[in-house]
C-alpha atoms as a PDB file:
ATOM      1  CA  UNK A   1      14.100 -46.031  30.870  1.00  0.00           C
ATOM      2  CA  UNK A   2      17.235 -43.924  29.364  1.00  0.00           C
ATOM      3  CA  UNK A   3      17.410 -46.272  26.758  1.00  0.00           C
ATOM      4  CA  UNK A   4      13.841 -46.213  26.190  1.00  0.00           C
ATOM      5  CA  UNK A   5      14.558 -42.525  26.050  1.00  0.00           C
ATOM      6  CA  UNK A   6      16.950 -42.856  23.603  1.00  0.00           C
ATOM      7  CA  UNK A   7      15.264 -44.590  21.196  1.00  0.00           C
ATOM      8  CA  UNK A   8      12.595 -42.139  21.140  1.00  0.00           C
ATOM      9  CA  UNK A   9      14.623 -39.851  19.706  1.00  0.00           C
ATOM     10  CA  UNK A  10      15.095 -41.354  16.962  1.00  0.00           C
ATOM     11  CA  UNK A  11      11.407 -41.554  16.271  1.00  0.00           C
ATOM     12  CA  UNK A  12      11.037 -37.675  16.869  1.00  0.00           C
ATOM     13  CA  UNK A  13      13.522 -37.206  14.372  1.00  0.00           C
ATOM     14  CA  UNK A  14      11.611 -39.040  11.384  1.00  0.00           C
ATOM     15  CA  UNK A  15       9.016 -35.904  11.794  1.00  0.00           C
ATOM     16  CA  UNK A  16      11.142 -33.208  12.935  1.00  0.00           C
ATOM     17  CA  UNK A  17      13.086 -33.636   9.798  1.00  0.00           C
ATOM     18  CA  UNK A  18      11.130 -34.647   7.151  1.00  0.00           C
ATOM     19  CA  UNK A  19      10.833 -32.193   4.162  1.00  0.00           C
ATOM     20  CA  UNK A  20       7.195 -32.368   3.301  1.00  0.00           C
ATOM     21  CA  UNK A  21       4.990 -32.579   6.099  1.00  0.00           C
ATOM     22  CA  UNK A  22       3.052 -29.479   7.153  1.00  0.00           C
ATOM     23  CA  UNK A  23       3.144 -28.053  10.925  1.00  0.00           C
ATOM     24  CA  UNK A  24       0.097 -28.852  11.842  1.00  0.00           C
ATOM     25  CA  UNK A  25       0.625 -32.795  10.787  1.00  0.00           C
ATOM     26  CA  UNK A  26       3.920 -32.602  12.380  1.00  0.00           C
ATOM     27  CA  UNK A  27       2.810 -31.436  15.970  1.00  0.00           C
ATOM     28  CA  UNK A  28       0.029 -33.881  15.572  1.00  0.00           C
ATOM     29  CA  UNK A  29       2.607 -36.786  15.141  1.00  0.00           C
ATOM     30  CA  UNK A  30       5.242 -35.643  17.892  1.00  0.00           C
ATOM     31  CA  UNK A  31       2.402 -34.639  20.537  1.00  0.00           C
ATOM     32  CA  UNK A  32       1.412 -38.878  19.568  1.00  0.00           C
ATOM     33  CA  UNK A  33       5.462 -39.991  20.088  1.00  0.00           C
ATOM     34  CA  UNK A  34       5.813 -38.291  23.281  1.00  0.00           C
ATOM     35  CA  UNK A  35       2.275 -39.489  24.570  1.00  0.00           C
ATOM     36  CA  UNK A  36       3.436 -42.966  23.496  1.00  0.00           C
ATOM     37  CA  UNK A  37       6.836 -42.656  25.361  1.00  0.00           C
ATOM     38  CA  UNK A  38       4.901 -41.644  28.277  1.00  0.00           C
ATOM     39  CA  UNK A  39       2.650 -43.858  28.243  1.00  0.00           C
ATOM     40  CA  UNK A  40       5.341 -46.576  28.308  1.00  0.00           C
ATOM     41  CA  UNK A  41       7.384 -44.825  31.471  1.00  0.00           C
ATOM     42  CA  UNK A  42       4.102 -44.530  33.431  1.00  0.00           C
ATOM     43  CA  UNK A  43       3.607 -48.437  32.928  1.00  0.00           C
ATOM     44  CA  UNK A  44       6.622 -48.959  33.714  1.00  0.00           C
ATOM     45  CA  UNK A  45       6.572 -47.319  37.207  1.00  0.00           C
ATOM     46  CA  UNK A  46       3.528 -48.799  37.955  1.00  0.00           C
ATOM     47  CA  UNK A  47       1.672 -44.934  38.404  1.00  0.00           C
ATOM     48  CA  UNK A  48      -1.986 -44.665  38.127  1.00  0.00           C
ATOM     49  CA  UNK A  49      -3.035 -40.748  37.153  1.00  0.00           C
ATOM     50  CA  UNK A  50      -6.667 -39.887  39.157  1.00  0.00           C
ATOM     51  CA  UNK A  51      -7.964 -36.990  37.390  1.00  0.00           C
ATOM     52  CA  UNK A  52      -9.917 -34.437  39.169  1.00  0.00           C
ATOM     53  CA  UNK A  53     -11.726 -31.782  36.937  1.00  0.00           C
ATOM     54  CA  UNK A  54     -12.439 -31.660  33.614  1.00  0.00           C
ATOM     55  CA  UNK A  55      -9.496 -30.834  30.191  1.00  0.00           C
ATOM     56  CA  UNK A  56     -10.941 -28.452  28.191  1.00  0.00           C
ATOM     57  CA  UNK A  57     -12.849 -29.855  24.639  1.00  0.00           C
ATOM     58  CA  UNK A  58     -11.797 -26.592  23.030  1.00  0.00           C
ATOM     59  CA  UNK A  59      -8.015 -25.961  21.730  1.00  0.00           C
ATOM     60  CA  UNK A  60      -5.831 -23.046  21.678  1.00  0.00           C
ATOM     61  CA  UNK A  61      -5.037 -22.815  25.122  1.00  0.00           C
ATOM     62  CA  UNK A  62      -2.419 -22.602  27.676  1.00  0.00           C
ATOM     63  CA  UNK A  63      -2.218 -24.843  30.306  1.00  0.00           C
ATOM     64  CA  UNK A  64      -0.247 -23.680  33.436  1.00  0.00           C
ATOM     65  CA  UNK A  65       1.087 -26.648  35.701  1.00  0.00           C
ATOM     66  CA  UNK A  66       3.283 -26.774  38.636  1.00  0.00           C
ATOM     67  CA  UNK A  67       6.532 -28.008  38.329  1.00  0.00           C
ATOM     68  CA  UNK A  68       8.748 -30.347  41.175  1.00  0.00           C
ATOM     69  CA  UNK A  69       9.765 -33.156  38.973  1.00  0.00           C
ATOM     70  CA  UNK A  70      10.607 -34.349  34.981  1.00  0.00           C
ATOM     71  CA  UNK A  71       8.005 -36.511  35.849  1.00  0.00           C
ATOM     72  CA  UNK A  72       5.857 -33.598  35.803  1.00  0.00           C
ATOM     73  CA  UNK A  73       5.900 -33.678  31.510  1.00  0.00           C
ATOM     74  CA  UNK A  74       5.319 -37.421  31.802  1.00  0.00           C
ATOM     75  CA  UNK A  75       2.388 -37.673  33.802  1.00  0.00           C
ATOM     76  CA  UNK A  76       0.802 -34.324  31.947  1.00  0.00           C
ATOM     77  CA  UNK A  77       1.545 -36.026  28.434  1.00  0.00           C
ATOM     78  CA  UNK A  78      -0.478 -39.417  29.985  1.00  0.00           C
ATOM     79  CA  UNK A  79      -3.338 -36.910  30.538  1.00  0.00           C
ATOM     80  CA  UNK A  80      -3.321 -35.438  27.222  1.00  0.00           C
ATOM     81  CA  UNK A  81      -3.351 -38.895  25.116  1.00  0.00           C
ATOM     82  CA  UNK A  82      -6.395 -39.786  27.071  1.00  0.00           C
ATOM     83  CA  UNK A  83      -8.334 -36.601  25.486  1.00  0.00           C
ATOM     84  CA  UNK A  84      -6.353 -36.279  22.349  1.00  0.00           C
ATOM     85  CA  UNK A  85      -4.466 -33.164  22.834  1.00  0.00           C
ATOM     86  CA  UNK A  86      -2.092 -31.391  20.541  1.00  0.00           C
ATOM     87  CA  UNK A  87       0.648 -28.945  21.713  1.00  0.00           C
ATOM     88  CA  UNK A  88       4.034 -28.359  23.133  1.00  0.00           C
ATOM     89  CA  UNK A  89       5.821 -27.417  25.433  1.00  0.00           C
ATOM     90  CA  UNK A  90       8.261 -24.424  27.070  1.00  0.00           C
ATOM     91  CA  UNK A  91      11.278 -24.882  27.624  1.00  0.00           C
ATOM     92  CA  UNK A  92      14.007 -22.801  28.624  1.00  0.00           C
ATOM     93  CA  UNK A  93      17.349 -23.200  26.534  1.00  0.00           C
ATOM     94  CA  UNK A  94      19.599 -24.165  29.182  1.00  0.00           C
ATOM     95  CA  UNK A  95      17.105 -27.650  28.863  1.00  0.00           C
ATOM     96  CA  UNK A  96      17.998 -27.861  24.995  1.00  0.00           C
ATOM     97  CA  UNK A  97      21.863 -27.488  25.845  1.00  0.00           C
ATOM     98  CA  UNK A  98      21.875 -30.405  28.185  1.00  0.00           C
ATOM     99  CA  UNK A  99      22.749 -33.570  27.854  1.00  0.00           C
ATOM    100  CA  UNK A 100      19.255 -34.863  27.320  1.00  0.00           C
ATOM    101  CA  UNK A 101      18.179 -31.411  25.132  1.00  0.00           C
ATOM    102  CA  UNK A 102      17.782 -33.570  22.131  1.00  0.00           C
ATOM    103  CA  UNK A 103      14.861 -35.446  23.291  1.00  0.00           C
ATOM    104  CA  UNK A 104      13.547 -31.885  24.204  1.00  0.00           C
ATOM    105  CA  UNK A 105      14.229 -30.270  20.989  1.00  0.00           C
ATOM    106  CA  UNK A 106      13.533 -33.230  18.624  1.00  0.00           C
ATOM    107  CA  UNK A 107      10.040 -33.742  20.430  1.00  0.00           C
ATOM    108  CA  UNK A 108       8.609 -30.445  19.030  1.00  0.00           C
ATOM    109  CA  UNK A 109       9.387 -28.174  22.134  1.00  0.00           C
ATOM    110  CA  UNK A 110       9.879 -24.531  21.980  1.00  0.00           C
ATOM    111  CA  UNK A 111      13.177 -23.046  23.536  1.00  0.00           C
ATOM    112  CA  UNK A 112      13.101 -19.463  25.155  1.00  0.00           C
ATOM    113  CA  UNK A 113      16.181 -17.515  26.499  1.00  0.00           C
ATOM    114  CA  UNK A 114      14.975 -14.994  28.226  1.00  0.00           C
ATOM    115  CA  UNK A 115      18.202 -13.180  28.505  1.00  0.00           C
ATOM    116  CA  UNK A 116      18.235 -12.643  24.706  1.00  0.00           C
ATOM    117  CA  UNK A 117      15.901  -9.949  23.597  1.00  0.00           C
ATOM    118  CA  UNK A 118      16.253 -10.832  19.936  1.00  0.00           C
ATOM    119  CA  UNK A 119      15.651 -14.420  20.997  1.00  0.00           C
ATOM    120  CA  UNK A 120      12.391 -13.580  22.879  1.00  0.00           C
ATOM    121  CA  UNK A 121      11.155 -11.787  19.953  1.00  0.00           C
ATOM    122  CA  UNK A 122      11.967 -14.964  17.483  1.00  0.00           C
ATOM    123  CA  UNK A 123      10.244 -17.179  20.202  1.00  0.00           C
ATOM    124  CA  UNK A 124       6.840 -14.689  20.125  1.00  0.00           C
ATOM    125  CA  UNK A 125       6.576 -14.541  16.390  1.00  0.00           C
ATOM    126  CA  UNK A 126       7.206 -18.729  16.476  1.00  0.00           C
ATOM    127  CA  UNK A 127       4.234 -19.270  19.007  1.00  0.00           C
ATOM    128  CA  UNK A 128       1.915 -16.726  17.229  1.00  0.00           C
ATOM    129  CA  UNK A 129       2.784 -18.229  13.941  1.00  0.00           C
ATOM    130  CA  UNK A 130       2.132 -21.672  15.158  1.00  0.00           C
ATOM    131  CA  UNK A 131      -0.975 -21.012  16.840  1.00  0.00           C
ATOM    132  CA  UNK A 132      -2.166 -19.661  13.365  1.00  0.00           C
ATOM    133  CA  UNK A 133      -1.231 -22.431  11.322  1.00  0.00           C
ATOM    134  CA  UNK A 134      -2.365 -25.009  13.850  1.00  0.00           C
ATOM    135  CA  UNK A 135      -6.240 -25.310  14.971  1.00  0.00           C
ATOM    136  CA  UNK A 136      -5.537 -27.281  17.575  1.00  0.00           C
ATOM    137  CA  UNK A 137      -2.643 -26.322  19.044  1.00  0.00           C
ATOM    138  CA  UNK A 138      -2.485 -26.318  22.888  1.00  0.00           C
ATOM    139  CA  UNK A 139       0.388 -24.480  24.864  1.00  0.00           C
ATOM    140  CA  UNK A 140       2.130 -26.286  28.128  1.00  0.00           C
ATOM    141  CA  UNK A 141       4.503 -24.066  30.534  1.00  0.00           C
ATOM    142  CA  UNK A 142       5.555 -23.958  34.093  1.00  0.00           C
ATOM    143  CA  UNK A 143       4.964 -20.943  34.851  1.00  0.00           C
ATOM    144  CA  UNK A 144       7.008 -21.181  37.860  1.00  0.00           C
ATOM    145  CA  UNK A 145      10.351 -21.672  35.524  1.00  0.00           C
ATOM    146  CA  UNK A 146      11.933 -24.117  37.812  1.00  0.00           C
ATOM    147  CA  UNK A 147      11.477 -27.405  39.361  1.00  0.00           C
ATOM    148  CA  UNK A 148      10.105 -26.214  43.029  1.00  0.00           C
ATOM    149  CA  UNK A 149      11.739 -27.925  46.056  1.00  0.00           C
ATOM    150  CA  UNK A 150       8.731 -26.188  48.397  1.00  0.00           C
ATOM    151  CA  UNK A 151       5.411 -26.958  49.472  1.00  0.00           C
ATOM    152  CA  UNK A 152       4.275 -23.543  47.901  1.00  0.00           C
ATOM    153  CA  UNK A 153       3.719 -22.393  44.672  1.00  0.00           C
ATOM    154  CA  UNK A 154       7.009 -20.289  43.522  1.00  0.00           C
ATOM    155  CA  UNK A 155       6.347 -16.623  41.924  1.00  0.00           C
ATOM    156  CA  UNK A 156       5.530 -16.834  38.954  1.00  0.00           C
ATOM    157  CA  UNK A 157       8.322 -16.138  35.696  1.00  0.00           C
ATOM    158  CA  UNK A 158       6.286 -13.479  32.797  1.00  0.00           C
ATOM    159  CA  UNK A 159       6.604 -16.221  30.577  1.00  0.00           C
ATOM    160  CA  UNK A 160       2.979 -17.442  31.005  1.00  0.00           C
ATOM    161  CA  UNK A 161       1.487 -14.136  31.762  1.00  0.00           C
ATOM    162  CA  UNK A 162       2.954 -12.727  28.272  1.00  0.00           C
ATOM    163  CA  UNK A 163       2.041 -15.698  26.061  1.00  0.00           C
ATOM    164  CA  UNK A 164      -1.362 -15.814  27.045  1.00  0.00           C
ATOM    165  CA  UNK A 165      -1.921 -12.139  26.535  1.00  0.00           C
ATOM    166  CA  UNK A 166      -0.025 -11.729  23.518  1.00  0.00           C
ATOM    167  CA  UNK A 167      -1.963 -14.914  21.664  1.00  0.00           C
ATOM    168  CA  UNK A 168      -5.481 -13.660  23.513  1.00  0.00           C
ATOM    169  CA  UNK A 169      -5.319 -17.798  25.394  1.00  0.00           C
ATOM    170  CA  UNK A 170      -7.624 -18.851  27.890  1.00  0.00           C
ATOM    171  CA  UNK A 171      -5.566 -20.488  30.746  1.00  0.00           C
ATOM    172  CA  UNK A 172      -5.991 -23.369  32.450  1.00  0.00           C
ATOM    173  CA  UNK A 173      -4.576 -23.914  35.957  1.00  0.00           C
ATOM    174  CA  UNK A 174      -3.125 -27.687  36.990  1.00  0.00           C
ATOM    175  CA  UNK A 175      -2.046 -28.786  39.565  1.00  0.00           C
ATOM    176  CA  UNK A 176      -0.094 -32.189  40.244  1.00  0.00           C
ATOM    177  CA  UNK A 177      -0.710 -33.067  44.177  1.00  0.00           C
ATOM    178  CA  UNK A 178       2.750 -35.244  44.477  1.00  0.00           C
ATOM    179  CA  UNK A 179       6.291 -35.178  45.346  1.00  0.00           C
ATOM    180  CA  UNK A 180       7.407 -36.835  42.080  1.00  0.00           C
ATOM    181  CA  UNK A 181      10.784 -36.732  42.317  1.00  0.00           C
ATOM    182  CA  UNK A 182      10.384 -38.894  45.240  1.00  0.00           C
ATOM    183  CA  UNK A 183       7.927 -40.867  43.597  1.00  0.00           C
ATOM    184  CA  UNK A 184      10.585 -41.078  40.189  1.00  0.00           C
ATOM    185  CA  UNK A 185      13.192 -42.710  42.888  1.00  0.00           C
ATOM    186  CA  UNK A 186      10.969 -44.927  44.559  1.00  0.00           C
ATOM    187  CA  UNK A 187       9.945 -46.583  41.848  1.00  0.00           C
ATOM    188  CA  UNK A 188       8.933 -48.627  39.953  1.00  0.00           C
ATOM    189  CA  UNK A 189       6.534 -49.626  42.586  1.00  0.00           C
ATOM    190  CA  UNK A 190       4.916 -53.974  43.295  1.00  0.00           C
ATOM    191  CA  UNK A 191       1.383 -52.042  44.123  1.00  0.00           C
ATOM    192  CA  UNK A 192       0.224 -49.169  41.530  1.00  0.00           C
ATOM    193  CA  UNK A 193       0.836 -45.557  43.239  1.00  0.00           C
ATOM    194  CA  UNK A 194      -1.737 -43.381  42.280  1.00  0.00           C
ATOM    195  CA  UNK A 195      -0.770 -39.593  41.494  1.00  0.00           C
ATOM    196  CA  UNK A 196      -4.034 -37.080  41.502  1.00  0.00           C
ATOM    197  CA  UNK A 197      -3.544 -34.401  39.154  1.00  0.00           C
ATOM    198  CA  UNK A 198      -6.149 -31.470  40.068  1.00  0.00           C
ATOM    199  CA  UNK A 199      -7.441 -29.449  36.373  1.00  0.00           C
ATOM    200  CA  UNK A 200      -9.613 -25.920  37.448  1.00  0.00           C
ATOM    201  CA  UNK A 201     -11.946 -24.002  35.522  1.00  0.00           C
ATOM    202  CA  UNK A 202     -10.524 -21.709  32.670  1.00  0.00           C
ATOM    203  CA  UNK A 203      -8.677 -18.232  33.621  1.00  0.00           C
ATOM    204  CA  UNK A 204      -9.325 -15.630  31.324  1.00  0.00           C
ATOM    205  CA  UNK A 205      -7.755 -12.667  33.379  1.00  0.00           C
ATOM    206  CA  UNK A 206      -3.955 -12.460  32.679  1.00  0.00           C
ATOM    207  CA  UNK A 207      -3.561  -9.669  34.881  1.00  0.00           C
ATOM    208  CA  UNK A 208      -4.236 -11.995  38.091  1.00  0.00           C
ATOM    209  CA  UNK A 209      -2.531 -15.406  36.439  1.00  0.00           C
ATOM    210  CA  UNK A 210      -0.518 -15.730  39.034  1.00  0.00           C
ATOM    211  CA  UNK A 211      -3.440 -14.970  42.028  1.00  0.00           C
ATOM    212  CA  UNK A 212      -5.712 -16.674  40.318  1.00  0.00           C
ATOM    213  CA  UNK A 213      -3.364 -19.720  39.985  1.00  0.00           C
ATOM    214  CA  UNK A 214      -2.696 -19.632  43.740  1.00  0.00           C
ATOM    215  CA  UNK A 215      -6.227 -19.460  44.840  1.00  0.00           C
ATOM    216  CA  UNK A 216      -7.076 -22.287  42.765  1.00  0.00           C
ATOM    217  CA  UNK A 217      -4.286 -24.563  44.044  1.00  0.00           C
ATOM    218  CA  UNK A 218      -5.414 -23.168  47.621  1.00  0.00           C
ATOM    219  CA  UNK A 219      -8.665 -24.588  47.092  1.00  0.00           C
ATOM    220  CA  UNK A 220      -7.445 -27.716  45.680  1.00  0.00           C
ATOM    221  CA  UNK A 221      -5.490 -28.070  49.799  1.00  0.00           C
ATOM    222  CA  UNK A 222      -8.295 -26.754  51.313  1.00  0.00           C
ATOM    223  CA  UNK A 223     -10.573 -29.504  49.736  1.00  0.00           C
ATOM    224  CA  UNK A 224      -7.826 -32.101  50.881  1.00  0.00           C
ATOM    225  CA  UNK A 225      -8.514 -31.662  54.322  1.00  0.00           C
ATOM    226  CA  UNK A 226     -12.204 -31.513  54.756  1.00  0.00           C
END
């Protein structure tokens, strides 16, 4: 799978650097490569994705997902080839420094340091700009900032909170109802493991992201075991 990994980058890089092709074209191709790639890892493992609630028709939103394995980005990139989404996805820098921050930063990924003023204003006028250029642009973060070793959902980072009111974005709220980084060492599995990945209704109220977000996953458990 790490060579598989490998290789991809080498397709992101065909779009990431050509000269000519426009942003919107470009996002359109790289959201397609990493789709493609995880596509391939998910058939690979032998994971079937059950999806419960609807994705949004409409573009130009933020979609705010839990966050306890790098499967996470696989599974959620699965989802959005099914309904032909566009977008990309948050990242902080330490991710881009790493060994593997090519395939993050050659994908079409946005870094953030959120120790660097300067840098956080670069990042803002990057995400407005994009979301001007590109129609149908979507926006993925974890709002949580961290892969989260806990049953519960972690506070939530501003990150989310300030994109979505800064860019005037509709969020939606997902949850992925798995241990995947147990899953990720388990497999790949002889019988297909099915992962349930829970979408709720739109949240337009930035104020209460983070309540909001936390009722809705509450629900989701509540509705688990009925």
């Amino acid at each position: 799978m790490i060579e598989l990994g490998y290789k991809q980058i080498k397709i992101f890089k065909k779009t990431y650097f050509h000269p000519f092709i426009p942003l919107k074209p470009a996002y359109k191709q790289l959201s397609k490569d990493r789709q493609s790639y995880s596509n391939a890892v998910i058939e690979f493992l032998n994971i079937e994705i059950e999806l419960i609630g609807e994705v949004p028709q409409r573009d130009k939103v933020l979609y705010a997902i839990n966050h306890r394995s790098l499967l996470d980005i696989i599974v959620m990139e699965h989802i959005f080839a099914k309904h032909d989404k566009n977008g990309t996805w948050i990242a902080k820098q330490e991710l881009f420094d790493a060994f593997y921050g090519k395939f993050f930063r050659y994908s079409g990924c946005i870094s953030v340091d959120l120790q660097n003023r300067r840098g956080l204003l670069k990042f803002f006028k990057e995400i407005k700009h994009t979301l001007k250029k590109v129609d149908d642009f979507n926006i993925y973060i974890f709002p949580e900032g961290e892969r989260n070793k806990t049953p519960d959902v972690l506070e939530f980072q501003s990150g989310a909170k300030k994109i979505a009111k800064a860019n005037n974005l509709d969020v939606v709220p997902v949850f992925i109802n798995d241990t995947l980084e147990r899953t990720f060492r388990q497999a790949p599995f002889k019988e297909k493991r099915k992962v349930q990945v829970y979408f709720g209704e739109l949240i337009q109220d930035h104020e209460k992201l983070e309540d909001n977000y936390k009722e809705f996953v509450k629900n989701v458990k509540g509705s688990k075991n009925e």
